[in-house]
C-alpha atoms as a PDB file:
ATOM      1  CA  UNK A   1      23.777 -55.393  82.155  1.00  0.00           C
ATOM      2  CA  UNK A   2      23.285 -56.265  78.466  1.00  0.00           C
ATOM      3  CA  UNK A   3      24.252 -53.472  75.880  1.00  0.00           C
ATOM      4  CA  UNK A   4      20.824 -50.830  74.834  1.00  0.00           C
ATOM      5  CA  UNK A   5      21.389 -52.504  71.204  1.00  0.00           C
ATOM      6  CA  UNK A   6      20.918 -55.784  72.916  1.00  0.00           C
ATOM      7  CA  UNK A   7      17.923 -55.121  74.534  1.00  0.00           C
ATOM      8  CA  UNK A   8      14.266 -56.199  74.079  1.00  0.00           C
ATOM      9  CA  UNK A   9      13.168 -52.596  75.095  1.00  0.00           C
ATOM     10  CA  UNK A  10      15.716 -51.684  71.713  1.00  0.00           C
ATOM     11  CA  UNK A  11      13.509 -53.939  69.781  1.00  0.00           C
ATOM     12  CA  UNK A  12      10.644 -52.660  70.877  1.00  0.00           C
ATOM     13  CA  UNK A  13      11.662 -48.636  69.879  1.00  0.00           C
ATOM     14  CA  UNK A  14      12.541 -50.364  66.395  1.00  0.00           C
ATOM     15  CA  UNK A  15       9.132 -51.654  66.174  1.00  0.00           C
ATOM     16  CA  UNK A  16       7.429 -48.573  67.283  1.00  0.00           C
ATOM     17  CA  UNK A  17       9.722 -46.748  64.912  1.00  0.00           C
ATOM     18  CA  UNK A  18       8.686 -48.962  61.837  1.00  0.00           C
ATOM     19  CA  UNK A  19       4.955 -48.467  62.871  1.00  0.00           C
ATOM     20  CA  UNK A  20       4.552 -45.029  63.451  1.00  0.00           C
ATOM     21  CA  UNK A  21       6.390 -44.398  60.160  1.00  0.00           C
ATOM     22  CA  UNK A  22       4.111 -46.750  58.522  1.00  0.00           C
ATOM     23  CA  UNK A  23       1.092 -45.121  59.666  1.00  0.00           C
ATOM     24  CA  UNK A  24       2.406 -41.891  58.912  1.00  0.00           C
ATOM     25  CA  UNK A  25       2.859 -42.729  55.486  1.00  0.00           C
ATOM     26  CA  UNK A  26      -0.319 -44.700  55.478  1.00  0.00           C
ATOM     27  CA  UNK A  27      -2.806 -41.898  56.963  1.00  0.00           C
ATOM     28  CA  UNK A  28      -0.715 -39.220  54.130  1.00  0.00           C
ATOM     29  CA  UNK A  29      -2.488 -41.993  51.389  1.00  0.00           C
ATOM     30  CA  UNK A  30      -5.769 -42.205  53.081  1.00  0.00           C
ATOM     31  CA  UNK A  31      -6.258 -37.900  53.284  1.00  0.00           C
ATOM     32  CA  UNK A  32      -6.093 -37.855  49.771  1.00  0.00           C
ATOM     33  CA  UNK A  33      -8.414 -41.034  49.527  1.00  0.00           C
ATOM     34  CA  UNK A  34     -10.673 -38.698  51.873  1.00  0.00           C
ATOM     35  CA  UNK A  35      -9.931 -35.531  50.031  1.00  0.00           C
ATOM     36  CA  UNK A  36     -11.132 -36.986  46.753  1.00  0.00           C
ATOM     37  CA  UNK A  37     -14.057 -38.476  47.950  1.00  0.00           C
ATOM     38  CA  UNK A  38     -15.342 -35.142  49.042  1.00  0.00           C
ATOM     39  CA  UNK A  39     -14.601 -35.257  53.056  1.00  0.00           C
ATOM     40  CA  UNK A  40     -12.041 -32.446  53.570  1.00  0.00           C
ATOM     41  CA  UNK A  41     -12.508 -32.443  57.141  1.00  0.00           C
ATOM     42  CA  UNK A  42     -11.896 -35.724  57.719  1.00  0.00           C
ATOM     43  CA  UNK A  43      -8.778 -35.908  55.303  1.00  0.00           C
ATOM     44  CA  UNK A  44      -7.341 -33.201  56.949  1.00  0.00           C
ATOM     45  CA  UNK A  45      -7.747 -35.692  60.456  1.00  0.00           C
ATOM     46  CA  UNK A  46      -6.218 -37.829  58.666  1.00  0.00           C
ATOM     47  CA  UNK A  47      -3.438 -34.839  57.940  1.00  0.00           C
ATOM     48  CA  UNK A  48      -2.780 -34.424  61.199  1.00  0.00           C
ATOM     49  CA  UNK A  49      -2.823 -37.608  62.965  1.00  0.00           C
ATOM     50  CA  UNK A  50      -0.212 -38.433  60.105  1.00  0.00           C
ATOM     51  CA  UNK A  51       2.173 -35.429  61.455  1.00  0.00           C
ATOM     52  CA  UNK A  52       1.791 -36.642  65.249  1.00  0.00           C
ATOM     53  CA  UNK A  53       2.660 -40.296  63.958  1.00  0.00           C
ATOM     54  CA  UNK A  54       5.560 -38.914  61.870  1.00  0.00           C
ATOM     55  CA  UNK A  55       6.693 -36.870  65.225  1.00  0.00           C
ATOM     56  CA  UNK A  56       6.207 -39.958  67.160  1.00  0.00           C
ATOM     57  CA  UNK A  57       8.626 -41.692  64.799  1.00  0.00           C
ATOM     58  CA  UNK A  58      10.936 -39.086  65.611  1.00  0.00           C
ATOM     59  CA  UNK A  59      11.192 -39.540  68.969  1.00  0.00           C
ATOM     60  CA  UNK A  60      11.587 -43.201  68.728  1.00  0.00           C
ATOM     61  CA  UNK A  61      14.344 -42.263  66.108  1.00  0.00           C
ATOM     62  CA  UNK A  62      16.397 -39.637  68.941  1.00  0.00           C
ATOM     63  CA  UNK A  63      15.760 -43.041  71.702  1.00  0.00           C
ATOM     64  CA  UNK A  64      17.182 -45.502  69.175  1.00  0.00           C
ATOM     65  CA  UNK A  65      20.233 -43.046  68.739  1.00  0.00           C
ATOM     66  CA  UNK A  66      20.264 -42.693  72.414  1.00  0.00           C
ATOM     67  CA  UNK A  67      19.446 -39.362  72.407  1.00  0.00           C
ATOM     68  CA  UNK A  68      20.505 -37.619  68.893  1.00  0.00           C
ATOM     69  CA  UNK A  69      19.173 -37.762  65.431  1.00  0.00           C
ATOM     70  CA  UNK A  70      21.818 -38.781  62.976  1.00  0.00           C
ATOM     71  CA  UNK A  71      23.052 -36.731  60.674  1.00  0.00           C
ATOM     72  CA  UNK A  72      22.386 -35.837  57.166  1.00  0.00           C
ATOM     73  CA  UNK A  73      25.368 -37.826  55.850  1.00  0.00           C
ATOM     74  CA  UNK A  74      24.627 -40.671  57.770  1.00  0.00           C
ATOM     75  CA  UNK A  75      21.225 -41.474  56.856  1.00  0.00           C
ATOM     76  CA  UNK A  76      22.001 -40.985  53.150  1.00  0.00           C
ATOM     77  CA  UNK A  77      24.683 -44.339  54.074  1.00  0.00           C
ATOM     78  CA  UNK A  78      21.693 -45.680  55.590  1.00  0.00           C
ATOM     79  CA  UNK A  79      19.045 -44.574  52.642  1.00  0.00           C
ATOM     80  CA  UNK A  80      21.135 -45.892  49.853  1.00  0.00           C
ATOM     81  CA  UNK A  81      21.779 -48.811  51.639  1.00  0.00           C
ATOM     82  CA  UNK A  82      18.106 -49.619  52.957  1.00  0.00           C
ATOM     83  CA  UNK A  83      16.823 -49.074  48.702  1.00  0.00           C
ATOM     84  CA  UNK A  84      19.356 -51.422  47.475  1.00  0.00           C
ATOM     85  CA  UNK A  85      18.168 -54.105  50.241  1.00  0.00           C
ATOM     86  CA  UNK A  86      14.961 -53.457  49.408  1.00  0.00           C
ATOM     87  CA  UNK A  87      15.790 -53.729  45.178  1.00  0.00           C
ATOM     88  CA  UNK A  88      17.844 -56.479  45.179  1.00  0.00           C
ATOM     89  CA  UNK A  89      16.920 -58.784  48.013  1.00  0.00           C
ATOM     90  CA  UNK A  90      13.125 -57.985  49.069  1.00  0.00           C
ATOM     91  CA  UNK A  91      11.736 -57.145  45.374  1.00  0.00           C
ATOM     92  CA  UNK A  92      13.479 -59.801  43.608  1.00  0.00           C
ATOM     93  CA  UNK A  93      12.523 -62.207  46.155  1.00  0.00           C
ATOM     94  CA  UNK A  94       8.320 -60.896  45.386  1.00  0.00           C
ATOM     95  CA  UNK A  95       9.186 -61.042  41.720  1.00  0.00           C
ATOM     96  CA  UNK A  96      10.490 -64.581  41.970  1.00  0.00           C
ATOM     97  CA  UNK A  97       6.647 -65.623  44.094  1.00  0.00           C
ATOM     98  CA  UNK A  98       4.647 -63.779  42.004  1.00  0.00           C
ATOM     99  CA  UNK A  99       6.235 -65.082  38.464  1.00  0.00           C
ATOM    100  CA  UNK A 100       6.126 -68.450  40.218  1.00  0.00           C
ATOM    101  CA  UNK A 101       2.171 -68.146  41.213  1.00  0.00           C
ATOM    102  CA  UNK A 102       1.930 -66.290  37.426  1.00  0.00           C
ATOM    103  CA  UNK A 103       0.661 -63.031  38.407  1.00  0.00           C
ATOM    104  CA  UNK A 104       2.649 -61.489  35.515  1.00  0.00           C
ATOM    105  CA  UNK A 105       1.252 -57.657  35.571  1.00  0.00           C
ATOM    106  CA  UNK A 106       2.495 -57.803  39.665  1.00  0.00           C
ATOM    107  CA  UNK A 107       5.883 -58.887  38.318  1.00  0.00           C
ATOM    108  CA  UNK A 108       6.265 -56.151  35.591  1.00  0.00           C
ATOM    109  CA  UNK A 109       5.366 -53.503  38.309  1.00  0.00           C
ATOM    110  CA  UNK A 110       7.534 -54.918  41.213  1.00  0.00           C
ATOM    111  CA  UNK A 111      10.486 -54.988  38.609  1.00  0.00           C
ATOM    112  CA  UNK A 112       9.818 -51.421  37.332  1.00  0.00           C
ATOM    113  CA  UNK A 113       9.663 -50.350  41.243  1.00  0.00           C
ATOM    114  CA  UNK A 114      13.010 -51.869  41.898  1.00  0.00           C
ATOM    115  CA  UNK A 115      14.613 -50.228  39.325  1.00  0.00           C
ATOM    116  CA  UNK A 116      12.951 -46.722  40.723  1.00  0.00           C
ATOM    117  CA  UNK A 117      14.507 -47.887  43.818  1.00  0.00           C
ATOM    118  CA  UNK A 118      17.864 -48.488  42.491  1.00  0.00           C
ATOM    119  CA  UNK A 119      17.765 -45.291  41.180  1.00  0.00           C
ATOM    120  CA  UNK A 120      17.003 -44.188  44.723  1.00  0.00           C
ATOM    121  CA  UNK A 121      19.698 -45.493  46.123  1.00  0.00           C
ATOM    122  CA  UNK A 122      22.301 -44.137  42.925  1.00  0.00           C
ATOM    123  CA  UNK A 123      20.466 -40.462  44.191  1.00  0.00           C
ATOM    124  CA  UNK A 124      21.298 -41.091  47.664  1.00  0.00           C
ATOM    125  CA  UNK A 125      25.541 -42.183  47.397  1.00  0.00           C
ATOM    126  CA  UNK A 126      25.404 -38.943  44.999  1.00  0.00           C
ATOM    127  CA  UNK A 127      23.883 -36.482  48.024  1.00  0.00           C
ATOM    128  CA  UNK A 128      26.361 -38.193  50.133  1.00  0.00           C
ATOM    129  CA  UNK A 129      29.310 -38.086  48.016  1.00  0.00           C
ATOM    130  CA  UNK A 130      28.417 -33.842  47.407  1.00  0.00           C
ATOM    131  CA  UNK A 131      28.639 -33.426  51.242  1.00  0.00           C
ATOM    132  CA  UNK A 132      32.197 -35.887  51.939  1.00  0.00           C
ATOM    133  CA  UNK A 133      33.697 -33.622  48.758  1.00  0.00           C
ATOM    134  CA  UNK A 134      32.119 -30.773  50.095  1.00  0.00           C
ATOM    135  CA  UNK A 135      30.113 -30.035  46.965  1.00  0.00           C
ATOM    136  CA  UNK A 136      26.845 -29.188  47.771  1.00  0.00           C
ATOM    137  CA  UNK A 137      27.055 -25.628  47.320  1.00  0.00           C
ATOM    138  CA  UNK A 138      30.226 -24.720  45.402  1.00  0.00           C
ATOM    139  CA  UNK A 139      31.231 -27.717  42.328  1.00  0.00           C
ATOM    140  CA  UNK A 140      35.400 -27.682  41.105  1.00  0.00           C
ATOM    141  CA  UNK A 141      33.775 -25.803  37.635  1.00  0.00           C
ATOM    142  CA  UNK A 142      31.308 -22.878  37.573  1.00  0.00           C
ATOM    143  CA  UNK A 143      27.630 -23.688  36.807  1.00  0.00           C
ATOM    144  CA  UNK A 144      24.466 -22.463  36.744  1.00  0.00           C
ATOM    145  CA  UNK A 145      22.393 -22.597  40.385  1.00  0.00           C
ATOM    146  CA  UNK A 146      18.756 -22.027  40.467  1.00  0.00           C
ATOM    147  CA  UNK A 147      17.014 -21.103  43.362  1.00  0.00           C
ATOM    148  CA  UNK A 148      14.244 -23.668  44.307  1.00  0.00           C
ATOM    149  CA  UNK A 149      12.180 -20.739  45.935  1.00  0.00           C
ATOM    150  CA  UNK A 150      12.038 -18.024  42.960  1.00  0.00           C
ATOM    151  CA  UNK A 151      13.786 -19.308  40.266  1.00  0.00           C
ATOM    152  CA  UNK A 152      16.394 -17.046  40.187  1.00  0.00           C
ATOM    153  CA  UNK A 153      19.345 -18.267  38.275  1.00  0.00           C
ATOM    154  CA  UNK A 154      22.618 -17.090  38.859  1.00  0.00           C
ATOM    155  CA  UNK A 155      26.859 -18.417  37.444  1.00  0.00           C
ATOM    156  CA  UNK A 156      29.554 -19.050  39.555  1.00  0.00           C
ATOM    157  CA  UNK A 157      31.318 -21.662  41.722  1.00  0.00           C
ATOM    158  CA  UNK A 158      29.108 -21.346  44.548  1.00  0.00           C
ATOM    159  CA  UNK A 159      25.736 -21.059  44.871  1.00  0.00           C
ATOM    160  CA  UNK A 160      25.109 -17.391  46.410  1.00  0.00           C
ATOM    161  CA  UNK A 161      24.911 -17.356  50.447  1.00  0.00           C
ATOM    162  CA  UNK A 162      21.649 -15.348  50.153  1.00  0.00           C
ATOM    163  CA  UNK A 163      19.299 -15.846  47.057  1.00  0.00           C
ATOM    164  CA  UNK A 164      19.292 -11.368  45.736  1.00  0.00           C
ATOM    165  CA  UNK A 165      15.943 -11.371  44.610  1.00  0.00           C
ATOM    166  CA  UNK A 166      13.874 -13.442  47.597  1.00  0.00           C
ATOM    167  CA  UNK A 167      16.045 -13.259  50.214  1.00  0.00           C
ATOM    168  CA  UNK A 168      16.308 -16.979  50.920  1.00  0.00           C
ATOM    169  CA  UNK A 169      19.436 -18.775  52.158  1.00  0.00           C
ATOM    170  CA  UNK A 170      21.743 -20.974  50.161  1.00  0.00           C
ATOM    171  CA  UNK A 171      20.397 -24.092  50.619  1.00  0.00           C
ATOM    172  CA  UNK A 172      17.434 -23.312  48.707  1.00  0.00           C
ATOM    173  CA  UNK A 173      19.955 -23.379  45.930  1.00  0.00           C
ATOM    174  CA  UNK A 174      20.674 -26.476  43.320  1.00  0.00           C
ATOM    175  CA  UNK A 175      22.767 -27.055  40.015  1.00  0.00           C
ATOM    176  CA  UNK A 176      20.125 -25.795  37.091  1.00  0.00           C
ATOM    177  CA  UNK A 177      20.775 -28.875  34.983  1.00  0.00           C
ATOM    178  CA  UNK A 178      21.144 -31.828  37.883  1.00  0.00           C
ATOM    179  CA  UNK A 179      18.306 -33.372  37.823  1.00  0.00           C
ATOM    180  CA  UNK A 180      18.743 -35.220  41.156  1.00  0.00           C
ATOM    181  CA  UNK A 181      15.022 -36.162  41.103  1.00  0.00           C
END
């Protein structure tokens, strides 16, 4: 018996992945298309068959991984890998056809989108590299940390466990000045 990598029916839950992320994303776009043309009901359709799609893509996700998601770490590898594919091989190759068939405004905009994904993928090895070091919530100096939730902003090392003026845990918590995104 051939390896579940191997396999046609792996293929197929790759597919299925890819679509049901793509319609996800797709049906997200078309509820605010909906939204601002005045149909709320029908945007927020569109609002939900995106979730089910996006919990579809899930579940093809756990199959592909034979029965686990992966974790955090790993799909930052993957992330920062899959941008600077999609910079440096897929968009260059688009900027190379559409400069060739002189659509010169596509060009500018696929170039400026690369670069946004470059930067993507330079956000992604720094996530990853703050969870390998062990960095995410205490840094070698003390900082400031803001809470994403309230605002609060406290000093120190580490970012506190428990957030003292909402209550929230310490992952709501990020450097004040690092502008990740």
């Amino acid at each position: 018996m051939m390896s579940f990598i191997e396999s046609d029916t792996y293929k197929n839950l790759v597919m299925l992945y890819e679509k049901e992320l793509m319609f996800s994303a797709r049906y997200e776009l078309y509820s605010l298309i909906a939204r601002s043309d005045g149909f709320i009901e029908y945007a927020n359709i569109y609002d939900s068959f995106a979730r089910q799609d996006r919990e579809h893509a899930r579940i093809w996700l756990r199959n592909l991984s034979q029965g686990n998601l992966p974790g955090t770490a790993e799909t930052l590898i993957e992330s920062a890998k899959a941008e600077n594919n999609l910079a440096s091989i897929e968009y260059q190759n688009a900027i190379q056809v559409a400069r060739q068939e002189g659509y010169n405004e596509i060009v500018s905009l696929m170039a400026g989108i690369a670069n946004i994904n470059f930067n993507h993928e330079l956000v992604f090895q720094q996530m990853y590299n703050n969870i390998i070091l062990n960095q995410v919530y205490c840094k070698p100096n003390e900082i400031l940390w803001t809470c994403i939730q309230c605002g609060n902003i406290m000093s120190g090392l580490c970012a506190p466990e428990i957030c003292p003026v909402c209550g929230f845990p310490q992952g709501y918590y990020r450097p004040l000045n690092d502008c990740i995104y």
